[in-house]
N, C-alpha and C. Protein backbone atom coordinates (compact mmCIF):
# COMPACT_ATOMS: atom_id res chain seq x y z
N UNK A 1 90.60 103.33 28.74
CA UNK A 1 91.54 103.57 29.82
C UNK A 1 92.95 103.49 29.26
N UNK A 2 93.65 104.35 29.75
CA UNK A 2 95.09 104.33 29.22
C UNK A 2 95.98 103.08 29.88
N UNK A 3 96.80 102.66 28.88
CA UNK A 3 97.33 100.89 28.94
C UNK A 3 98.36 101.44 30.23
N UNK A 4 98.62 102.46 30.63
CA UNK A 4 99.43 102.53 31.35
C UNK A 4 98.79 102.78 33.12
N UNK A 5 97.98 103.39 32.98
CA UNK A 5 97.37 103.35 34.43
C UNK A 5 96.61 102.10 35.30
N UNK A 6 96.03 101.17 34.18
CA UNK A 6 95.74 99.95 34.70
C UNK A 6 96.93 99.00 35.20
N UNK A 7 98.39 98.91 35.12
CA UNK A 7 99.48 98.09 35.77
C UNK A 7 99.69 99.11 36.63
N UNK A 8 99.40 100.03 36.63
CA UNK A 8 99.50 101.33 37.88
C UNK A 8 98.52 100.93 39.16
N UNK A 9 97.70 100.81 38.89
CA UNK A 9 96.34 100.81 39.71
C UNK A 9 97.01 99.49 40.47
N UNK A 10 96.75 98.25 39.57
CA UNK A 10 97.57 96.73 40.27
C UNK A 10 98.34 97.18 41.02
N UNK A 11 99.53 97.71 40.21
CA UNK A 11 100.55 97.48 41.72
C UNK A 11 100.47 98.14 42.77
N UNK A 12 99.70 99.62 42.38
CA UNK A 12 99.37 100.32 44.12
C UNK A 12 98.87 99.52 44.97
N UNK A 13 97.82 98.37 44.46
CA UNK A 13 96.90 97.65 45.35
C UNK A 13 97.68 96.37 46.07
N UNK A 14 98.42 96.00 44.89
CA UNK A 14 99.38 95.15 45.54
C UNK A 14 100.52 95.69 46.74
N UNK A 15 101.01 96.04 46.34
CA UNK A 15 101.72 96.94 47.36
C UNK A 15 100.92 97.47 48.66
N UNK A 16 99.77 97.68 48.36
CA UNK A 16 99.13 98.54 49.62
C UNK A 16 98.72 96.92 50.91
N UNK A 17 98.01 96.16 49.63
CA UNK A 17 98.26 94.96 50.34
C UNK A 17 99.35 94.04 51.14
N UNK A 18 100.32 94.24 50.70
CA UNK A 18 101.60 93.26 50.73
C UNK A 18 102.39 94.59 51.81
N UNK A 19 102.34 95.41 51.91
CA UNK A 19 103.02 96.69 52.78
C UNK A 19 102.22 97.08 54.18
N UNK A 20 101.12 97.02 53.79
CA UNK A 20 99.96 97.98 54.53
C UNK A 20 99.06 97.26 55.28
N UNK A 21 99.15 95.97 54.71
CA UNK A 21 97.98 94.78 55.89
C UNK A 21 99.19 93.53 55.93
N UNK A 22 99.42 92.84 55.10
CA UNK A 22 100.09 91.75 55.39
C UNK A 22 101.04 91.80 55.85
N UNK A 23 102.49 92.62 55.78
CA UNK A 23 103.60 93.07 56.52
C UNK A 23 103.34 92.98 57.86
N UNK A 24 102.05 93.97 58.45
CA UNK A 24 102.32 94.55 59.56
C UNK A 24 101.55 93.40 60.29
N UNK A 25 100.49 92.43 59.53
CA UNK A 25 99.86 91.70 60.05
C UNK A 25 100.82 90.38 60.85
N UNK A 26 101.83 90.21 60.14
CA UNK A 26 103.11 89.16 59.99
C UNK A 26 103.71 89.32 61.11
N UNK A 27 103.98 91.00 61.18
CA UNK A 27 105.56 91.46 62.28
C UNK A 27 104.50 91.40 63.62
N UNK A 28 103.64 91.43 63.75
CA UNK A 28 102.61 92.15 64.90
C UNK A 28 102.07 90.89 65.61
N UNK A 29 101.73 89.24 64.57
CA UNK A 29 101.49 88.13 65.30
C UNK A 29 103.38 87.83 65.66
N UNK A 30 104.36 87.77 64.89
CA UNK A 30 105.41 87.35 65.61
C UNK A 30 106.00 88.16 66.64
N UNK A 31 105.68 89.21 66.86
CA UNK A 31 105.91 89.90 67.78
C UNK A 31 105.41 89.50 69.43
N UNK A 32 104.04 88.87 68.83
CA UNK A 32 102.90 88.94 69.75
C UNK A 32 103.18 87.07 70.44
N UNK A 33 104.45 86.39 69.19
CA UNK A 33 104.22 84.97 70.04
C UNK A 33 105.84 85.15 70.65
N UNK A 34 106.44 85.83 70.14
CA UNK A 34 108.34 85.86 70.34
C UNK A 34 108.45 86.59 71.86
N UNK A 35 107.47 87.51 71.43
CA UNK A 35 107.85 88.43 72.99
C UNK A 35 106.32 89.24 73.02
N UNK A 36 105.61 88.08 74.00
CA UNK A 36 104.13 88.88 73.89
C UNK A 36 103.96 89.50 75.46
N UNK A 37 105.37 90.20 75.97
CA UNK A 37 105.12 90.67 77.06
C UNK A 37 105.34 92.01 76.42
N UNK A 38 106.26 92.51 75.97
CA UNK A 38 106.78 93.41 75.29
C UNK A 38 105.75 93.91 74.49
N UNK A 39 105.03 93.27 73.21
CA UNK A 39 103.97 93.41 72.26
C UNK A 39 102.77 94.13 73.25
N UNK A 40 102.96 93.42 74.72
CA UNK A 40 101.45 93.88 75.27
C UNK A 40 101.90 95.68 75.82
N UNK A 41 102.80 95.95 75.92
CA UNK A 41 103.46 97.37 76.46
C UNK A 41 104.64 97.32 77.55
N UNK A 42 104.38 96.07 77.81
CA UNK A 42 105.64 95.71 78.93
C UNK A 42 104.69 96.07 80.41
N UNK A 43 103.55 96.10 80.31
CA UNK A 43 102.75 96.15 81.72
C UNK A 43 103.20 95.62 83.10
N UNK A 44 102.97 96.08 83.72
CA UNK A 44 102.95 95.64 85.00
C UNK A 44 101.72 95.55 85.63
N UNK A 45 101.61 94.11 86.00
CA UNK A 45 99.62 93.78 86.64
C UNK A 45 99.94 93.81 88.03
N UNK A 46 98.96 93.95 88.62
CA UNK A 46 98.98 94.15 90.31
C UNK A 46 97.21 93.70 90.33
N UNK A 47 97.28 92.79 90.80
CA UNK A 47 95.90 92.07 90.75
C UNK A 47 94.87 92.13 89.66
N UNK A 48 95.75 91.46 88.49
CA UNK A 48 95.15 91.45 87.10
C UNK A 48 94.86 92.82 86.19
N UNK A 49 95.34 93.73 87.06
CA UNK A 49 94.86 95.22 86.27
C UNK A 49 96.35 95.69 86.41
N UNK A 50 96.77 96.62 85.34
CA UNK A 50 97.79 97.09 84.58
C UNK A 50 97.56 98.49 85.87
N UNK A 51 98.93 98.74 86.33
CA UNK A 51 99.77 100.21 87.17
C UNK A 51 100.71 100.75 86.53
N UNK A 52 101.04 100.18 85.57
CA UNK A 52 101.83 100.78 85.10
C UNK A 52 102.76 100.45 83.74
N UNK A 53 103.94 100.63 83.26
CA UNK A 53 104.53 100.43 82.17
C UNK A 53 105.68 100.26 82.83
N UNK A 54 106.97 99.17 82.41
CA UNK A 54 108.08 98.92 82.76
C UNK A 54 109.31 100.09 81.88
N UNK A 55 108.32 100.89 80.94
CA UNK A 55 109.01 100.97 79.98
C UNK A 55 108.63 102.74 80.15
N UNK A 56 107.93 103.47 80.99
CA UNK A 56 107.44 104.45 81.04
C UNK A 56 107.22 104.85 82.31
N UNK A 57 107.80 106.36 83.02
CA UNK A 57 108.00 106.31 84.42
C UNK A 57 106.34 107.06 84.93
N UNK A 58 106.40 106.86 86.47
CA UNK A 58 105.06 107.98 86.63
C UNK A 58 105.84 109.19 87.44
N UNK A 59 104.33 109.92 87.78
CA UNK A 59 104.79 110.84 89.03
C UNK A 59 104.80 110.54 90.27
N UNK A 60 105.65 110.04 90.99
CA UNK A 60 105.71 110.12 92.65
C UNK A 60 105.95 111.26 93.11
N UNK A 61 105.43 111.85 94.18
CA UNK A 61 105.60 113.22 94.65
C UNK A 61 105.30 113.15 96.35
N UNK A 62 105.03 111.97 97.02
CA UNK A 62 104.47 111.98 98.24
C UNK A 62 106.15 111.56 98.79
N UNK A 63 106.30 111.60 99.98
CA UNK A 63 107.41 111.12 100.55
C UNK A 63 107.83 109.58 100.96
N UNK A 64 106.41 109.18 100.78
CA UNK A 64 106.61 107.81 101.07
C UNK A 64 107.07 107.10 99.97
N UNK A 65 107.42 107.29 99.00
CA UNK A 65 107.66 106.91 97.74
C UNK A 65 108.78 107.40 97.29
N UNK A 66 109.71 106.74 95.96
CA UNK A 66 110.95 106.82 95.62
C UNK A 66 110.21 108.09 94.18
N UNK A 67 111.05 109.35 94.00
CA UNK A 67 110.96 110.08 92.86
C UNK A 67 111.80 109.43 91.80
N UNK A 68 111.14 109.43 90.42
CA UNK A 68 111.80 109.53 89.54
C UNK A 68 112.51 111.07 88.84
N UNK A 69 112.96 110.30 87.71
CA UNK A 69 113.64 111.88 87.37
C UNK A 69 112.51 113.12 86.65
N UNK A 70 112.61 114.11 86.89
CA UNK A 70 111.25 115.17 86.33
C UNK A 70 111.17 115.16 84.78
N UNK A 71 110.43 115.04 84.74
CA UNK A 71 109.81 114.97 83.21
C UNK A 71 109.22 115.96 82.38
N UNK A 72 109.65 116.26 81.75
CA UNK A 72 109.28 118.08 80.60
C UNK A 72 108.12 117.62 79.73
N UNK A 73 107.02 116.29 79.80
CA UNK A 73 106.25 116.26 78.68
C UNK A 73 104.60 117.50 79.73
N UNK A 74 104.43 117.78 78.56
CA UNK A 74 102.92 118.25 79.04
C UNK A 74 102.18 118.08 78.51
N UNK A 75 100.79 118.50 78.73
CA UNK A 75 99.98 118.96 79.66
C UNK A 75 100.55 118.33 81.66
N UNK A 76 101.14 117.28 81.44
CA UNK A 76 101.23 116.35 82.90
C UNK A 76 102.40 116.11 82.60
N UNK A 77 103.18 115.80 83.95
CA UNK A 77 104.10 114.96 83.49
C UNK A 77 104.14 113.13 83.07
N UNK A 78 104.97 112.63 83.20
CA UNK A 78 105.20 111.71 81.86
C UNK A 78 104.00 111.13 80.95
N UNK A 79 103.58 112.05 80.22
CA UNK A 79 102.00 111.96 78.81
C UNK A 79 103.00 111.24 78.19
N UNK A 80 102.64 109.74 77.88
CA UNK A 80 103.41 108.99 77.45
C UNK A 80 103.09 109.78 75.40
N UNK A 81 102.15 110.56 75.41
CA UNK A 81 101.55 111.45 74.09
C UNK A 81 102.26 112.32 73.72
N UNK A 82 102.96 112.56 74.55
CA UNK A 82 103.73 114.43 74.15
C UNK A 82 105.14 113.80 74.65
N UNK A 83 106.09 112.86 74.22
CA UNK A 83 106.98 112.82 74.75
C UNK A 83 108.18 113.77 74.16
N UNK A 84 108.91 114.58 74.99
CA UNK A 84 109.48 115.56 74.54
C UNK A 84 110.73 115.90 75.95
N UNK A 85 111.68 116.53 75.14
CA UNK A 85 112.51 117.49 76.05
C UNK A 85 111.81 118.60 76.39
N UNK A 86 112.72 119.22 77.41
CA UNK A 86 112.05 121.26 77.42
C UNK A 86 113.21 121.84 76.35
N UNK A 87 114.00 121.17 75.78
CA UNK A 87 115.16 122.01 74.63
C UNK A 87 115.96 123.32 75.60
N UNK A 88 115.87 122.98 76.32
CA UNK A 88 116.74 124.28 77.07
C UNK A 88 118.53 123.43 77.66
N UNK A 89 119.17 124.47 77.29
CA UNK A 89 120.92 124.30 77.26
C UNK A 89 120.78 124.64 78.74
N UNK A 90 122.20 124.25 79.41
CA UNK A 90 122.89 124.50 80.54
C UNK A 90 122.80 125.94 80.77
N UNK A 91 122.95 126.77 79.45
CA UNK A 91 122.85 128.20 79.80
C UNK A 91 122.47 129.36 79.93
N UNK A 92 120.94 128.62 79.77
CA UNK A 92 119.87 128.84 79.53
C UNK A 92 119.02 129.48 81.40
N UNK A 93 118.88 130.47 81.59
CA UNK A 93 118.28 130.98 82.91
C UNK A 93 117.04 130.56 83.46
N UNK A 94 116.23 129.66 82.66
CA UNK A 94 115.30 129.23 83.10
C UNK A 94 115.50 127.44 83.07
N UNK A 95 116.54 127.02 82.44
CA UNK A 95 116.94 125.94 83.49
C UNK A 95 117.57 126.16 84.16
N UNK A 96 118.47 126.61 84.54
CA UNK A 96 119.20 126.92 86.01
C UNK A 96 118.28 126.70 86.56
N UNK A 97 116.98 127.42 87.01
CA UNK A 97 116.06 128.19 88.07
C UNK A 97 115.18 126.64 88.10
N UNK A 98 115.20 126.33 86.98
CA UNK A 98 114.25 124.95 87.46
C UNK A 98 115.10 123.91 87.95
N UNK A 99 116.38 123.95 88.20
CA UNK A 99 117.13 122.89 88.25
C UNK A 99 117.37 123.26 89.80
N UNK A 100 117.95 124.68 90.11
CA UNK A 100 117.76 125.19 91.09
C UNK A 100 116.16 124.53 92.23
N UNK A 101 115.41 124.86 91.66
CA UNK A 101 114.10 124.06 92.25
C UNK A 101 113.83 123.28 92.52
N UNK A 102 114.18 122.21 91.96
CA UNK A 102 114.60 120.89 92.37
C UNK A 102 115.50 120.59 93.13
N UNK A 103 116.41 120.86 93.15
CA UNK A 103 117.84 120.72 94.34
C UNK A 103 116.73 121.58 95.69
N UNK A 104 116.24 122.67 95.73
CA UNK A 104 115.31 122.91 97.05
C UNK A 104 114.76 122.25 97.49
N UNK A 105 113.45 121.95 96.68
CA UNK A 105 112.90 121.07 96.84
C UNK A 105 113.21 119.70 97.38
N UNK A 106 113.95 118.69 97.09
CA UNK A 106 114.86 117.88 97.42
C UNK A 106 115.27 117.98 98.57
N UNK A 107 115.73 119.36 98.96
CA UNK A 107 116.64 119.37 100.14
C UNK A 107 115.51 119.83 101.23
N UNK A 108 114.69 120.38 100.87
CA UNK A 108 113.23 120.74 101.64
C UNK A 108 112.60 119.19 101.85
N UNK A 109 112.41 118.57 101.48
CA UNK A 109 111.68 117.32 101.33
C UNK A 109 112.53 116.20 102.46
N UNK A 110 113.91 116.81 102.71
CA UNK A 110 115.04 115.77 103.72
C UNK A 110 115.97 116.38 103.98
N UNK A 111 115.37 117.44 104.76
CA UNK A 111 116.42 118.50 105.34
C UNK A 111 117.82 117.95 106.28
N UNK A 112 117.55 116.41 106.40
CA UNK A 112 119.02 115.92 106.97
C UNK A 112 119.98 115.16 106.25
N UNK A 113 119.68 115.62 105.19
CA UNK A 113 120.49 114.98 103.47
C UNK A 113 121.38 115.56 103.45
N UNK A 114 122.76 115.92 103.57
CA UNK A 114 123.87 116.86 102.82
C UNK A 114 124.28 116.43 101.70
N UNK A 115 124.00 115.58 101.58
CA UNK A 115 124.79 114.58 100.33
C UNK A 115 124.55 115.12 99.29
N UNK A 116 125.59 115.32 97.94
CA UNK A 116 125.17 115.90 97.01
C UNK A 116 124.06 115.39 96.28
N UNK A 117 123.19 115.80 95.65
CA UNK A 117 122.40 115.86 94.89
C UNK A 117 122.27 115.06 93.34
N UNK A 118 122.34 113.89 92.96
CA UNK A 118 122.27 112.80 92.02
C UNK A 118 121.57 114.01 90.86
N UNK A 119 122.51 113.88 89.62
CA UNK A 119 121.97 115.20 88.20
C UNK A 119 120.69 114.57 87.71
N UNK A 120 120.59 113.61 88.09
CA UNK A 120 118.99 112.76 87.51
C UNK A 120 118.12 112.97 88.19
N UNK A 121 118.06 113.26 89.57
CA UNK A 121 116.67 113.99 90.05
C UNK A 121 116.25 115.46 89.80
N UNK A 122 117.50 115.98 89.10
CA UNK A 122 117.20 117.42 88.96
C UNK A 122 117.01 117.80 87.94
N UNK A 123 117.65 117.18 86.64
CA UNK A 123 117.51 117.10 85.07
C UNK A 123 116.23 116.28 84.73
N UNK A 124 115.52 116.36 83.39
CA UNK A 124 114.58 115.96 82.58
C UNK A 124 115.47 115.02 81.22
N UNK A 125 114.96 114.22 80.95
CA UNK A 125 115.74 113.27 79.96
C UNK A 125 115.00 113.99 78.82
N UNK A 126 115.33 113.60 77.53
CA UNK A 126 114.95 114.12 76.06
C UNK A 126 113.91 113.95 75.92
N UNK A 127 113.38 112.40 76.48
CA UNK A 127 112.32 112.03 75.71
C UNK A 127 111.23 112.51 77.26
N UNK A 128 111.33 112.93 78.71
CA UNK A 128 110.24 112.82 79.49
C UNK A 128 110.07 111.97 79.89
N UNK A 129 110.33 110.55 79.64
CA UNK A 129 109.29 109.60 80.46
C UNK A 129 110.08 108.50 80.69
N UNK A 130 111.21 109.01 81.32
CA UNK A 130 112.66 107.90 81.90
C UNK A 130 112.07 107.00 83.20
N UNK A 131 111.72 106.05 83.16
CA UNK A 131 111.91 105.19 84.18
C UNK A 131 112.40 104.73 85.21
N UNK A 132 113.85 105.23 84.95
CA UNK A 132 114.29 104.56 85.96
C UNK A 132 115.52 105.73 86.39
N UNK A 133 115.86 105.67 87.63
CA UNK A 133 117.28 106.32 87.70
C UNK A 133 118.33 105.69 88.44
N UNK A 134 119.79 106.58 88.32
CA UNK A 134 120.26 105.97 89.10
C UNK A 134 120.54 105.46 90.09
N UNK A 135 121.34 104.28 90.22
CA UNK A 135 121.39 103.75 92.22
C UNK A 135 121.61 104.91 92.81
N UNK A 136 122.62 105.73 92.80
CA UNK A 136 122.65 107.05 93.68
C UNK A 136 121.68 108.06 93.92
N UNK A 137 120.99 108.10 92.70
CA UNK A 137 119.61 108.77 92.61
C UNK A 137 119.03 108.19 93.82
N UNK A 138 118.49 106.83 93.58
CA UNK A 138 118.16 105.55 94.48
C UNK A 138 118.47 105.93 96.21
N UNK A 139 119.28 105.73 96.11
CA UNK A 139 120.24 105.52 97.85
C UNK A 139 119.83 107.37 98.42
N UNK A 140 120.21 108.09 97.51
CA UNK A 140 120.21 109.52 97.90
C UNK A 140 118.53 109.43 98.47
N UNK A 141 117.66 108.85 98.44
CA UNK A 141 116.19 108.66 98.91
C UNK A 141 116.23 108.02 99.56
N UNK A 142 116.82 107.23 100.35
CA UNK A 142 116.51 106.11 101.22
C UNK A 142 116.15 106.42 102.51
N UNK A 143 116.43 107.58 103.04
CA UNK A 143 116.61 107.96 104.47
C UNK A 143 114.82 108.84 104.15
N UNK A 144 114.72 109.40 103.61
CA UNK A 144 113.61 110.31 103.29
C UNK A 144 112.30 109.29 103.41
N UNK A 145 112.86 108.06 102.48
CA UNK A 145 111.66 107.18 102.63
C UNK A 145 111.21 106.58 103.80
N UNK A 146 112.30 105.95 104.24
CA UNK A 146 112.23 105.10 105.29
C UNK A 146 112.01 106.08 106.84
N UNK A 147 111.83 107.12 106.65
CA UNK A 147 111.53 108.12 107.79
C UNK A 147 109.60 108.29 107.31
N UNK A 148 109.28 108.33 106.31
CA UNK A 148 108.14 108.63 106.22
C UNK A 148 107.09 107.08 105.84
N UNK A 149 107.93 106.34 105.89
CA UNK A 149 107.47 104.81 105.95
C UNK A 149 107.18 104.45 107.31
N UNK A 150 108.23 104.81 108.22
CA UNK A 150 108.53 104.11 109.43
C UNK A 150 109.27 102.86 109.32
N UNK A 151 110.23 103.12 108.77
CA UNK A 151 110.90 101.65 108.39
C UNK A 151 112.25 101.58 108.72
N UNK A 152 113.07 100.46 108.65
CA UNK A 152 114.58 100.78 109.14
C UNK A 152 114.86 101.48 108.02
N UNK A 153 116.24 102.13 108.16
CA UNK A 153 117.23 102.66 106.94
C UNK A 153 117.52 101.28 105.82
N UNK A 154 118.27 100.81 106.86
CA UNK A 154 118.91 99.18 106.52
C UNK A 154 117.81 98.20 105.62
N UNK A 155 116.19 98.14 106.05
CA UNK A 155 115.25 97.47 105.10
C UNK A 155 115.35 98.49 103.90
N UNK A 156 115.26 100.31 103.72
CA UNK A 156 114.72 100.61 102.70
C UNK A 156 116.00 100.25 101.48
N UNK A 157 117.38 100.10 102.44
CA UNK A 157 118.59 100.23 101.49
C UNK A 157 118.50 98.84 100.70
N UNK A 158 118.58 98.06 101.48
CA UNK A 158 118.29 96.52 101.27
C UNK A 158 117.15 96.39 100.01
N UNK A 159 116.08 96.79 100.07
CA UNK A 159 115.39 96.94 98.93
C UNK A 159 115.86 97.56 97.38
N UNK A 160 116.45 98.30 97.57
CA UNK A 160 117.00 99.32 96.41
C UNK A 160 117.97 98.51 96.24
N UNK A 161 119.00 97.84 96.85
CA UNK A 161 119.58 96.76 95.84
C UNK A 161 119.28 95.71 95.47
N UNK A 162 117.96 95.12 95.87
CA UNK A 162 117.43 93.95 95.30
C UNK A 162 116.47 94.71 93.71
N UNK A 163 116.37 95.67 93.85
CA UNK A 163 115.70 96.52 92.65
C UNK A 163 116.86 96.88 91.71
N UNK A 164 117.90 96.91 91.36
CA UNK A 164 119.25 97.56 91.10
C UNK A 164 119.25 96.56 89.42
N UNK A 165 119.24 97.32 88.39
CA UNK A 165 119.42 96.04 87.37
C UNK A 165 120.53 96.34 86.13
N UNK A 166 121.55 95.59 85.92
CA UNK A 166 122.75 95.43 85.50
C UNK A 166 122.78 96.20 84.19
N UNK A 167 123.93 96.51 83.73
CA UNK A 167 124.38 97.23 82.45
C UNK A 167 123.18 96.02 81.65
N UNK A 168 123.23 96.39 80.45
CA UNK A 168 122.53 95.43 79.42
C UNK A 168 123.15 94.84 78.91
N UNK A 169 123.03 93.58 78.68
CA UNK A 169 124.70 92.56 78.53
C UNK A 169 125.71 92.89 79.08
N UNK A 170 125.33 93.66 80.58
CA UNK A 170 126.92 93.80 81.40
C UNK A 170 127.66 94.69 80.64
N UNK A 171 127.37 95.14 79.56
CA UNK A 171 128.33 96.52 78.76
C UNK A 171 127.60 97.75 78.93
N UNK A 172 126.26 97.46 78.49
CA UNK A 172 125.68 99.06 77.78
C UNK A 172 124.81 99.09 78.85
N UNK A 173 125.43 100.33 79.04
CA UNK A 173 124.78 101.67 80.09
C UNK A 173 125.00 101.23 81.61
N UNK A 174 124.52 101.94 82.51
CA UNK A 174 124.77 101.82 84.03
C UNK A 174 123.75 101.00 84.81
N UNK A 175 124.06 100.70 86.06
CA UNK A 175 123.38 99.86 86.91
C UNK A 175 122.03 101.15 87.02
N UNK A 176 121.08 100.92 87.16
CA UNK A 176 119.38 101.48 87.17
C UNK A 176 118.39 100.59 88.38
N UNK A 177 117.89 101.57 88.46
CA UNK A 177 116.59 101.29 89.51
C UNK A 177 115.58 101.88 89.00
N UNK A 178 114.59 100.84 88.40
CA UNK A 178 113.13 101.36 87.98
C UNK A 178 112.31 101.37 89.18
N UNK A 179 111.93 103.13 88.83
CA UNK A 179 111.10 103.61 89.85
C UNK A 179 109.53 103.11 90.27
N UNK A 180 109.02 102.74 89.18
CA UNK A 180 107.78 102.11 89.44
C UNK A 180 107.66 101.02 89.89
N UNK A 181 108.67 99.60 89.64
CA UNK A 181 108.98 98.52 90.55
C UNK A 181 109.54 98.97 92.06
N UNK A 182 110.15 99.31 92.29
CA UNK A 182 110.73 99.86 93.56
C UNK A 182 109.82 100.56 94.38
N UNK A 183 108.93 100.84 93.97
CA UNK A 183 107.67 101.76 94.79
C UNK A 183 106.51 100.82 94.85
N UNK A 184 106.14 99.86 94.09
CA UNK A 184 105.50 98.60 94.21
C UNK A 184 106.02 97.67 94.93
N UNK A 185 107.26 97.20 95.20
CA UNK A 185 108.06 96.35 96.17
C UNK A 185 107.95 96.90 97.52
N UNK A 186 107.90 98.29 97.55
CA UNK A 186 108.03 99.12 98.59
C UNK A 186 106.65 98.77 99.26
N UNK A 187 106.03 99.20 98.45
CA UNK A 187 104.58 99.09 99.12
C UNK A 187 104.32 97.88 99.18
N UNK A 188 104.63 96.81 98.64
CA UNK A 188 104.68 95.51 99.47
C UNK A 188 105.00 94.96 100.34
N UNK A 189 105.91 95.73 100.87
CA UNK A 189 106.11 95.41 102.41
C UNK A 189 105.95 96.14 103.21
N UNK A 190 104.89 97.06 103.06
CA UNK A 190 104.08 97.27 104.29
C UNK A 190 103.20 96.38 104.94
């Protein structure tokens, strides 16, 4: 055997060891004791069984329920598998028309809405599978819900700001309402 491929062979193995099992074995138990909510997917249990992801939005489409923002992954929307944009620009004719569709839709869905239209129910985020949107997104639903709930205005509004959750360290990014908590709270007080 050539003197040179046998310290070759070692260190691939070492390395494959020390990179490839022990590394990940290391980051994956401290992961799992530092933040083993996070490690587990960030779940949300509803009588010991997982509805959902804190970290991954679904489809609401019934009226009794708060929409999130539309999501471009397919085969379905948010395939937490295919997460993706649709890559289409502002000037692009087939987003218009889908963006267009959504603003109908929307306005078909609460024909006593004038209020403008929040760009997050009508836009798709990069990645598909946004969680959460904005309070205005939020509030711009409240009347829609609480008509197909049977509920006051005043309870559904009241809810959406107890759901409302702060910049991240109060700096980065905007006040948010995750849609899948807010539709679980919702349905808790029926």
């Amino acid at each position: 055997m050539n003197p040179i491929i046998r310290p070759m062979l070692v260190f691939f193995l070492v390395l494959t060891l020390v990179t490839g099992v022990a590394y990940p074995l290391i980051v994956t138990g401290a992961a799992q004791v530092l933040f083993p909510a996070q490690a587990a997917g960030s779940l949300i249990l509803r009588d010991g069984k997982p509805v959902g992801s804190v970290l991954i939005g679904q489809n609401f489409s019934d009226p009794g329920h708060f929409w999130g923002r539309p999501s471009a992954t397919s085969p379905m929307p948010y395939n937490a598998t295919a997460s993706s944009g649709s890559n289409q620009g502002p000037l692009n004719p087939a987003f218009t028309d889908a963006v267009k569709g959504r603003v109908d839709a929307l306005r078909a869905a609460d024909p006593g809405n004038a209020a403008p239209v929040p760009v997050d129910l009508v836009t798709a985020s990069a990645s598909g599978l946004d969680p959460q949107i904005s309070v205005a997104a939020a509030r711009y639903q409240t009347a829609r819900v609480a008509k197909a709930r049977k509920l006051s205005l005043g309870k559904v509004q009241a809810l959406v700001d107890r759901q409302v959750e702060p910049p991240l360290l109060g700096l980065l990014g905007e006040p948010r309402v995750n849609v899948l908590q807010l539709n679980l709270a919702l349905d808790a007080t029926q």
